[in-house]
N, C-alpha and C. Protein backbone atom coordinates (compact mmCIF):
# COMPACT_ATOMS: atom_id res chain seq x y z
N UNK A 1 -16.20 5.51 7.84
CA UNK A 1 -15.04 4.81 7.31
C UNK A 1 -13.79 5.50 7.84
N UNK A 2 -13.18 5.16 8.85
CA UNK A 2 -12.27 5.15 8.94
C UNK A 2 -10.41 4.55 8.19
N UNK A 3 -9.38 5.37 8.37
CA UNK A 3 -8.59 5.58 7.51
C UNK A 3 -7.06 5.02 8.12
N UNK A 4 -7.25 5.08 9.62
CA UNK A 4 -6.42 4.77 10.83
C UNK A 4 -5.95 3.01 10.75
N UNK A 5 -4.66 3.15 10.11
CA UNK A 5 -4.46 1.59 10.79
C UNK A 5 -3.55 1.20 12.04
N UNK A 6 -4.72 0.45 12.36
CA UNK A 6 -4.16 -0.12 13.97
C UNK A 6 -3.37 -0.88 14.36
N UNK A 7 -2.49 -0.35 15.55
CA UNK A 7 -1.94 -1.53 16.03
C UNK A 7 -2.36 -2.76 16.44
N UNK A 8 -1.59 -3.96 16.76
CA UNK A 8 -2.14 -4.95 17.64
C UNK A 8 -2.49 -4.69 18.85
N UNK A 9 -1.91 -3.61 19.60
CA UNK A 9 -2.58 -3.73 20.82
C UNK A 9 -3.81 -2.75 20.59
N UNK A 10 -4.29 -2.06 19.93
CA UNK A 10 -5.42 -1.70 19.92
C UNK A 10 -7.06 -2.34 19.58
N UNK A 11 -6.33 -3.56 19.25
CA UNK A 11 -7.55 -4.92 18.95
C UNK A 11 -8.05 -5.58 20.53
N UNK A 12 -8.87 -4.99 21.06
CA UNK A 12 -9.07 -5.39 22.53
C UNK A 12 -9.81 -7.04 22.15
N UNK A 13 -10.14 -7.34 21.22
CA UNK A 13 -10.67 -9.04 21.10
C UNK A 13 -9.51 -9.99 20.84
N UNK A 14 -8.28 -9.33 20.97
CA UNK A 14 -7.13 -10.26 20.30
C UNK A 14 -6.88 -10.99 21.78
N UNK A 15 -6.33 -12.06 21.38
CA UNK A 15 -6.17 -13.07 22.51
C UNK A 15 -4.59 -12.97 22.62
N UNK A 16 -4.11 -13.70 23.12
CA UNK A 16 -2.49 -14.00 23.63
C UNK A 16 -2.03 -15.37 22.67
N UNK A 17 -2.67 -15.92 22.56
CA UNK A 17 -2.70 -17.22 21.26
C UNK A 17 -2.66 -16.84 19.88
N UNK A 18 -3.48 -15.69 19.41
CA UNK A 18 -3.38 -14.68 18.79
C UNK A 18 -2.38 -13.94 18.23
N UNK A 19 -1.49 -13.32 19.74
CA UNK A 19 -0.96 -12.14 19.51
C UNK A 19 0.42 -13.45 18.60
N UNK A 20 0.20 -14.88 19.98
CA UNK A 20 1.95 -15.50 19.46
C UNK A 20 1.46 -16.26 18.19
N UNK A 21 0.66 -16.45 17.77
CA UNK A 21 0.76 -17.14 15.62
C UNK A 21 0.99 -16.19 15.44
N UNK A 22 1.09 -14.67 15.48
CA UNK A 22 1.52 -13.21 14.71
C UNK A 22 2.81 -13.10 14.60
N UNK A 23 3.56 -13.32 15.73
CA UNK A 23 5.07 -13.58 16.04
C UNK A 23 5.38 -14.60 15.48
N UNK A 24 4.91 -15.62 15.66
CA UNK A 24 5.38 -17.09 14.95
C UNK A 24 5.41 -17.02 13.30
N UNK A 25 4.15 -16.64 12.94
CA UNK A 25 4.35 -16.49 11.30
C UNK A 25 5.46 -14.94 10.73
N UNK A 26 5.54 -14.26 11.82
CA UNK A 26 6.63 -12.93 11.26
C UNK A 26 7.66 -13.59 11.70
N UNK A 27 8.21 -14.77 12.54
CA UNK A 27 9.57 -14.67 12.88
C UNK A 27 10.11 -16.47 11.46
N UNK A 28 8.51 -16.26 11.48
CA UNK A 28 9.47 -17.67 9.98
C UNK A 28 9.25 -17.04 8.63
N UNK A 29 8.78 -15.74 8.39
CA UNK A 29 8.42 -15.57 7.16
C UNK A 29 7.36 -15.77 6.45
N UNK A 30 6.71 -16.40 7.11
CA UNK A 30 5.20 -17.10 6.75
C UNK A 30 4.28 -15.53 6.45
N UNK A 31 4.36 -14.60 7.45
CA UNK A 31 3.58 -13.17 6.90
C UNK A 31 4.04 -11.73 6.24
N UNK A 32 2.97 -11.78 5.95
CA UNK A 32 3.46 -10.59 4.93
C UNK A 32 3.00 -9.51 5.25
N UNK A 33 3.99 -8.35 5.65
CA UNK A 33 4.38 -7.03 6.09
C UNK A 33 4.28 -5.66 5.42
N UNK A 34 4.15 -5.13 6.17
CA UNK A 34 5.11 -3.47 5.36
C UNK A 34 5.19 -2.70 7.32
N UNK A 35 6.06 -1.77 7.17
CA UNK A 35 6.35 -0.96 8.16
C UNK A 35 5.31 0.08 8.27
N UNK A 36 4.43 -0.10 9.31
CA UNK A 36 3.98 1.21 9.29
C UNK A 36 4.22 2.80 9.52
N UNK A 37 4.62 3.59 9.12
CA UNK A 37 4.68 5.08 8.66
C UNK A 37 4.28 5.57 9.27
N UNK A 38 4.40 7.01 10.17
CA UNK A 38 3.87 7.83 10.69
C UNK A 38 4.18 9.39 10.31
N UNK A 39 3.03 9.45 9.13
CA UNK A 39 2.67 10.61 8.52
C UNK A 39 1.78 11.72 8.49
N UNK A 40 1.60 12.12 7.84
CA UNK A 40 -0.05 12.91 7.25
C UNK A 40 -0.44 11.86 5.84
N UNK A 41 -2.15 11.51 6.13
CA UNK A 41 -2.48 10.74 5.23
C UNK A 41 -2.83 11.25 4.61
N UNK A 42 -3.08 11.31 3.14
CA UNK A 42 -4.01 11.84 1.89
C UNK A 42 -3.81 10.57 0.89
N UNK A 43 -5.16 11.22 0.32
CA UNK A 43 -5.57 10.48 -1.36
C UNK A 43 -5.18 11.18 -1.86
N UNK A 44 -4.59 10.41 -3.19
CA UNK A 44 -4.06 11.16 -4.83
C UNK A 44 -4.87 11.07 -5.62
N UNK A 45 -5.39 11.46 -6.46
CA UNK A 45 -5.54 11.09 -7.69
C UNK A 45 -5.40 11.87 -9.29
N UNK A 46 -6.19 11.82 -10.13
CA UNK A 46 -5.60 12.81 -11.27
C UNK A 46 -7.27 12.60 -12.00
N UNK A 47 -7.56 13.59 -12.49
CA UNK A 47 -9.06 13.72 -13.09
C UNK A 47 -8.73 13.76 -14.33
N UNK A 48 -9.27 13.24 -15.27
CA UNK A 48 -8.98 12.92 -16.37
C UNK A 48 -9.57 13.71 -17.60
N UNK A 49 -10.97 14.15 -17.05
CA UNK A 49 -12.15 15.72 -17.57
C UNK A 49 -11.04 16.78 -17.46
N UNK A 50 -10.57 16.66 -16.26
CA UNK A 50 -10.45 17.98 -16.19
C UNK A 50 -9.18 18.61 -16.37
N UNK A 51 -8.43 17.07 -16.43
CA UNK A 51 -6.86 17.23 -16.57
C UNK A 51 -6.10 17.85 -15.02
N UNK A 52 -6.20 17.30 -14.41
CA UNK A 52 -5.77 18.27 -12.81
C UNK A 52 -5.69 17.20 -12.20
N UNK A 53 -4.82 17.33 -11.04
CA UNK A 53 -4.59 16.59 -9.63
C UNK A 53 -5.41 16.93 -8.86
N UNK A 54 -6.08 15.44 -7.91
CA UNK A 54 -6.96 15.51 -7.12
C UNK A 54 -6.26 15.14 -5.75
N UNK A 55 -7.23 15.52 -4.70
CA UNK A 55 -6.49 15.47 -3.16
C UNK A 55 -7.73 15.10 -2.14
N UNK A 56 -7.65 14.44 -1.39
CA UNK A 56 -8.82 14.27 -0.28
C UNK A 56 -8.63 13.74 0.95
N UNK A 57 -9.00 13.93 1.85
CA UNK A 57 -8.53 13.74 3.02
C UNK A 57 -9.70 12.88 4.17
N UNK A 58 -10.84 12.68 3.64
CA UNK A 58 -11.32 12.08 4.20
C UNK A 58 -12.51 11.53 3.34
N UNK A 59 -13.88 10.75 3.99
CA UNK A 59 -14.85 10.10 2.92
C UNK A 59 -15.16 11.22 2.68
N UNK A 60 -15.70 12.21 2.79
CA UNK A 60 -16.61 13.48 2.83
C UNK A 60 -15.92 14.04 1.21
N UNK A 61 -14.85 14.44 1.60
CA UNK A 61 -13.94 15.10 -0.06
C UNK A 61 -13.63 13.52 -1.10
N UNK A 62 -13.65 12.12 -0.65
CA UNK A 62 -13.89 11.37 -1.99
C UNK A 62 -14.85 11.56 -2.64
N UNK A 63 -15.88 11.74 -1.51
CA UNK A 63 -17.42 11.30 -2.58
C UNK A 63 -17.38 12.51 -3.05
N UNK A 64 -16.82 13.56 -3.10
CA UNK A 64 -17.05 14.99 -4.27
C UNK A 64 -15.91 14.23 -5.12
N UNK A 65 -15.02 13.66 -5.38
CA UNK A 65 -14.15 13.47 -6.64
C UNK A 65 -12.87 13.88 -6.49
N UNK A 66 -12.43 14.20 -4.84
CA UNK A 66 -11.60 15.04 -4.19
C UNK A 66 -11.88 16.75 -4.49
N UNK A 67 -10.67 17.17 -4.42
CA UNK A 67 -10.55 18.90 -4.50
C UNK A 67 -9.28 19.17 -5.49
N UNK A 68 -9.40 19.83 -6.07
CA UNK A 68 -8.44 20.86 -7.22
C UNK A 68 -7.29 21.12 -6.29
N UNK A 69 -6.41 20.94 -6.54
CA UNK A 69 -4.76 21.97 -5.51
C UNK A 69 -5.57 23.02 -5.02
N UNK A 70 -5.87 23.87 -5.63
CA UNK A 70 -5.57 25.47 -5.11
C UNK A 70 -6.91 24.98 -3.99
N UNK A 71 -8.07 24.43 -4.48
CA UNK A 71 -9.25 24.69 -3.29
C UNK A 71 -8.85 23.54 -2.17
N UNK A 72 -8.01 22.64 -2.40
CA UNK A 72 -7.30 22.16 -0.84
C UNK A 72 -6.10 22.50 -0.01
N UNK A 73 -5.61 23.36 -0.73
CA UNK A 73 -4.39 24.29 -0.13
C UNK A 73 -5.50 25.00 0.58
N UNK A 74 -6.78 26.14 0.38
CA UNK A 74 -6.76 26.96 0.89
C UNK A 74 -7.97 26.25 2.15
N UNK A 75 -7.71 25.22 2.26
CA UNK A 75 -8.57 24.84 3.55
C UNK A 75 -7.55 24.54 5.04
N UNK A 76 -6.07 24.89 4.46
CA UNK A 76 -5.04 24.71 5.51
C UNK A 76 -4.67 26.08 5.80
N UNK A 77 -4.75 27.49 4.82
CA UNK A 77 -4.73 28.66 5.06
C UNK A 77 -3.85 28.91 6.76
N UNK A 78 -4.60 28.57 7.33
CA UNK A 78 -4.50 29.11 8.74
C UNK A 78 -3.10 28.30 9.53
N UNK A 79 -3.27 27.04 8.65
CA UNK A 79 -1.62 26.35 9.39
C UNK A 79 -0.53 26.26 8.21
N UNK A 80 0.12 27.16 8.20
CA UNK A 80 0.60 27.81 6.78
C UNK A 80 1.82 26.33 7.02
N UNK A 81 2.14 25.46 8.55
CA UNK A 81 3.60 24.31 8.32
C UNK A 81 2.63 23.37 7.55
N UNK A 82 1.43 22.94 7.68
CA UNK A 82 0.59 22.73 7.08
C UNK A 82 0.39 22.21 5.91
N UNK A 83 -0.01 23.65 5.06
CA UNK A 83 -0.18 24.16 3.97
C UNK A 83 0.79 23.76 2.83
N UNK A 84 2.62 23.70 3.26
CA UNK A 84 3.07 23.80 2.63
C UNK A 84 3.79 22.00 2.85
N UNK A 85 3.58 21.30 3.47
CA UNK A 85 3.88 20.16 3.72
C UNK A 85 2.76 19.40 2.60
N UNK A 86 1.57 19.72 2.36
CA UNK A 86 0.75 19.62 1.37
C UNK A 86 0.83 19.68 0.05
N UNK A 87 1.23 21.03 -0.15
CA UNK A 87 1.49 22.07 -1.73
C UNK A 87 3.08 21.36 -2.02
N UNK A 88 3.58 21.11 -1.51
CA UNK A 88 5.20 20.06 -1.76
C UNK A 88 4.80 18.77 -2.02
N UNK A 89 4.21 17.94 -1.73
CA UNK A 89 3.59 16.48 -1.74
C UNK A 89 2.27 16.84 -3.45
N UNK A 90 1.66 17.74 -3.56
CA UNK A 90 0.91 18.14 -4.59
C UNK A 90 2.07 18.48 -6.00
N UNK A 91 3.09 18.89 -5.38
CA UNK A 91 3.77 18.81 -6.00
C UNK A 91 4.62 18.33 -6.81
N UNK A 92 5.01 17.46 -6.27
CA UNK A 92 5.42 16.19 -6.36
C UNK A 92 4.53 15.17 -7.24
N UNK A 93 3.17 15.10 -6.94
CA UNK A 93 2.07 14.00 -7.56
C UNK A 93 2.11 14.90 -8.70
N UNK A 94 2.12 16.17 -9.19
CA UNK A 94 1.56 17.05 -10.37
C UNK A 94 2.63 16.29 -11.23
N UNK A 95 3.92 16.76 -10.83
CA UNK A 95 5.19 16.43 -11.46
C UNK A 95 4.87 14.54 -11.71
N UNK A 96 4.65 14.31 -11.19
CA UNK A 96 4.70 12.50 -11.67
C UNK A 96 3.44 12.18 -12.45
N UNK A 97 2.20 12.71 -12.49
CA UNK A 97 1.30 12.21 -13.03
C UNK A 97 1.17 13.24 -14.42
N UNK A 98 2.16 14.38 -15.05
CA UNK A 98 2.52 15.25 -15.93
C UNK A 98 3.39 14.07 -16.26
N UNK A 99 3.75 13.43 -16.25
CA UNK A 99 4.74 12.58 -17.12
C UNK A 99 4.11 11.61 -17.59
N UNK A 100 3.48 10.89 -16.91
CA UNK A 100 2.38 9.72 -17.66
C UNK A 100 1.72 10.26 -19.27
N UNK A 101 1.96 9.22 -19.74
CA UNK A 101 1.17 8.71 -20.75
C UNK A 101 -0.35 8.89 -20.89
N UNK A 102 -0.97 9.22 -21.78
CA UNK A 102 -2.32 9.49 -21.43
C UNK A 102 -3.10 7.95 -21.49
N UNK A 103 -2.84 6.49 -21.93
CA UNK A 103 -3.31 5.32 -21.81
C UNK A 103 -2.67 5.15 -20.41
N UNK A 104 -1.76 4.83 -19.58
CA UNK A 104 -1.28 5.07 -18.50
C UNK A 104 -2.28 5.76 -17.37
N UNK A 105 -2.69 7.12 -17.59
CA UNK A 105 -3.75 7.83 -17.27
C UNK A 105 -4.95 7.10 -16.92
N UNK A 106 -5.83 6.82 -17.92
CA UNK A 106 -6.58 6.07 -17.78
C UNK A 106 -6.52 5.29 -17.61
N UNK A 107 -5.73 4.23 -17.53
CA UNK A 107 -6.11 3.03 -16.99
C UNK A 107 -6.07 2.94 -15.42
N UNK A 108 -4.85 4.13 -14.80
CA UNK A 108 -5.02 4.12 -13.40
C UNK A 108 -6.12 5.17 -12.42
N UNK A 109 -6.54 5.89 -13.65
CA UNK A 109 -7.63 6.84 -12.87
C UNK A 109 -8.55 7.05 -13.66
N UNK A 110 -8.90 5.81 -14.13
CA UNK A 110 -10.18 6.11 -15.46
C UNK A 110 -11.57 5.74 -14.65
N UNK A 111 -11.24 4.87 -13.27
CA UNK A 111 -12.75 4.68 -12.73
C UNK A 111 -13.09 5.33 -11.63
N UNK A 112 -11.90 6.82 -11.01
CA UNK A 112 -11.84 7.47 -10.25
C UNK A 112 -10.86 7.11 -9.04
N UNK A 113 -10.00 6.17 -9.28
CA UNK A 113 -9.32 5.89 -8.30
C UNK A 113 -8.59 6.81 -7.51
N UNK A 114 -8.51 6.58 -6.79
CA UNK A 114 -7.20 7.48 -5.15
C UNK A 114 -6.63 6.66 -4.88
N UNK A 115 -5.29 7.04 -4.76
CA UNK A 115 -3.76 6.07 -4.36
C UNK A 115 -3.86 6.30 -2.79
N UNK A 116 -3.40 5.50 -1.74
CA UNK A 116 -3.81 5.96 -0.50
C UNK A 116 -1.75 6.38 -0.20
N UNK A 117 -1.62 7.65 0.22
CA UNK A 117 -0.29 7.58 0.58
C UNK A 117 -0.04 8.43 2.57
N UNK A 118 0.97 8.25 2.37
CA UNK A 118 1.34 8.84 3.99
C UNK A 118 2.46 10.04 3.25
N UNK A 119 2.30 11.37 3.71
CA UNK A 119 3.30 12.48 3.70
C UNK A 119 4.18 12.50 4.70
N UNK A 120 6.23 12.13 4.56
CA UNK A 120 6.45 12.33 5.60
C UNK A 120 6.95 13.72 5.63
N UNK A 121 7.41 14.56 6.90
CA UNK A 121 7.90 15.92 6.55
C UNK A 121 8.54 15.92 8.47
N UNK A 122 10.06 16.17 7.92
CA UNK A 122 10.55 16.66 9.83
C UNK A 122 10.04 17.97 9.82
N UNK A 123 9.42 18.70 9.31
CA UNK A 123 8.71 19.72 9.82
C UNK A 123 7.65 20.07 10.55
N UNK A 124 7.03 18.33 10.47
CA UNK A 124 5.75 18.11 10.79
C UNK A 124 5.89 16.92 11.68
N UNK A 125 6.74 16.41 12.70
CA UNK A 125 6.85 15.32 13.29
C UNK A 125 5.48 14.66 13.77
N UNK A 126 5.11 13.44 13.54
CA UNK A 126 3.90 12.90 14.76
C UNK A 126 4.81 12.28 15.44
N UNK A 127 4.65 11.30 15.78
CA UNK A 127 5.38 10.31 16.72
C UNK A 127 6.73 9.83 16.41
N UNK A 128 6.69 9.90 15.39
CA UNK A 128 8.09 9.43 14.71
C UNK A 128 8.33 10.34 13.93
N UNK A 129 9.90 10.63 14.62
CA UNK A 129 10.10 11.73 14.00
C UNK A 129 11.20 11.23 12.72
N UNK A 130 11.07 11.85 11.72
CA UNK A 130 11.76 11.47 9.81
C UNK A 130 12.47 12.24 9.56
N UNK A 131 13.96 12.02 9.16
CA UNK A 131 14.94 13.31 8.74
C UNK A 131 14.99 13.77 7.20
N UNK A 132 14.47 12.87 6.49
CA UNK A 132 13.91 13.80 5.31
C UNK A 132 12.41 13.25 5.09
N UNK A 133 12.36 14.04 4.20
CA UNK A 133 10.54 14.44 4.05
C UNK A 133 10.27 13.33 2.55
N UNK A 134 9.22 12.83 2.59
CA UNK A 134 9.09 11.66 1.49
C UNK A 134 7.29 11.66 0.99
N UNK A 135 7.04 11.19 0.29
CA UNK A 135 5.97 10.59 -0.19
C UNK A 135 5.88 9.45 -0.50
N UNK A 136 4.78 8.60 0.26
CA UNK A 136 5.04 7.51 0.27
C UNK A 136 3.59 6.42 -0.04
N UNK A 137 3.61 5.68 -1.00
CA UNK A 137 2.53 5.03 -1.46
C UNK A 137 1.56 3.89 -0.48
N UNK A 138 0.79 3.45 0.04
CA UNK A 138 0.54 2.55 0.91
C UNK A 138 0.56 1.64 -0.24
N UNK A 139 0.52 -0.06 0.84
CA UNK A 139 0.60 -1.04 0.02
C UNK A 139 -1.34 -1.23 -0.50
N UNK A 140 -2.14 -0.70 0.48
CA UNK A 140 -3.39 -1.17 0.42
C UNK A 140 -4.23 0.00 0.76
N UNK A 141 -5.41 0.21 0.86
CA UNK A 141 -6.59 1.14 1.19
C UNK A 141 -6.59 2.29 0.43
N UNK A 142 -6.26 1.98 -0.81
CA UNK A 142 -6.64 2.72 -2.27
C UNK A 142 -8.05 2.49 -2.16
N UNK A 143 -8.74 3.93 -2.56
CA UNK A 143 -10.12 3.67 -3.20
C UNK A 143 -10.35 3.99 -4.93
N UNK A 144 -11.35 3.33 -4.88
CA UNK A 144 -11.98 2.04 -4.55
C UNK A 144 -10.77 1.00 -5.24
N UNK A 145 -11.06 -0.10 -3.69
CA UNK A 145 -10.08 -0.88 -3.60
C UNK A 145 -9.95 -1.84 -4.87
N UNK A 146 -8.48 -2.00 -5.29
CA UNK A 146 -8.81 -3.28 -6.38
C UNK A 146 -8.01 -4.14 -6.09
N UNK A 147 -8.46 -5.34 -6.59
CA UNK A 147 -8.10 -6.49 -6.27
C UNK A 147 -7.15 -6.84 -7.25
């Protein structure tokens, strides 16, 4: 399971008929958008046993239930711009999901859910480079997905 969303030109079955209904329905409004982001991806979530913020970064750490802060901070150890582009964004989720309501709580992480978000940080440029640093929610590819 991949986590990567693609461009159009990376769809080698897309046709040219294709590519122009894509243009045609974005240039009348007909589709519906969001900008794609160029971040560091992670899952959020908040454990409800255990009372703690959860973090995961790929299928491998969902299917454990994610990781505790401190035991996914120390798997960046070694890239300390890293580390702390992480522990700031953890930060941030601690601080927002410490304010919730405990019915609130559960209802958004009572069946184990992960929020899917992008970290931005100019400390950490990918391709696009961001002059301040953000956390940012995706519109879609929360697990497990709901409808």
């Amino acid at each position: 399971m991949g986590f990567h969303i693609p461009h159009l030109y990376e769809d080698p079955f897309l046709k040219i008929s294709d590519i122009k209904k894509i243009l045609e329905d974005l240039a009348s409004g007909k589709l519906v958008c969001s900008e794609k982001i160029d971040g560091i991806n992670i899952f959020l979530s908040y454990n409800l046993e255990h009372k703690q913020i959860r973090a995961a970064r790929n299928q491998t750490e969902l299917s454990w239930g994610g990781l505790a802060a401190e035991p996914f901070l120390v798997k960046f150890e070694q890239k300390p711009k890293l580390a702390q582009t992480f522990k700031r964004a953890l930060d941030i989720w601690k601080k927002y999901c410490s304010g919730l309501p405990e019915n609130v709580k559960r209802n958004c992480f009572g069946l184990g859910q992960f929020y899917n978000f992008e970290i931005l940080d100019p400390a950490l440029p990918n391709v696009i480079h961001y002059d301040s640093a953000g956390l940012v929610l995706h519109h879609n590819g929360h697990i497990p997905e709901q409808s």
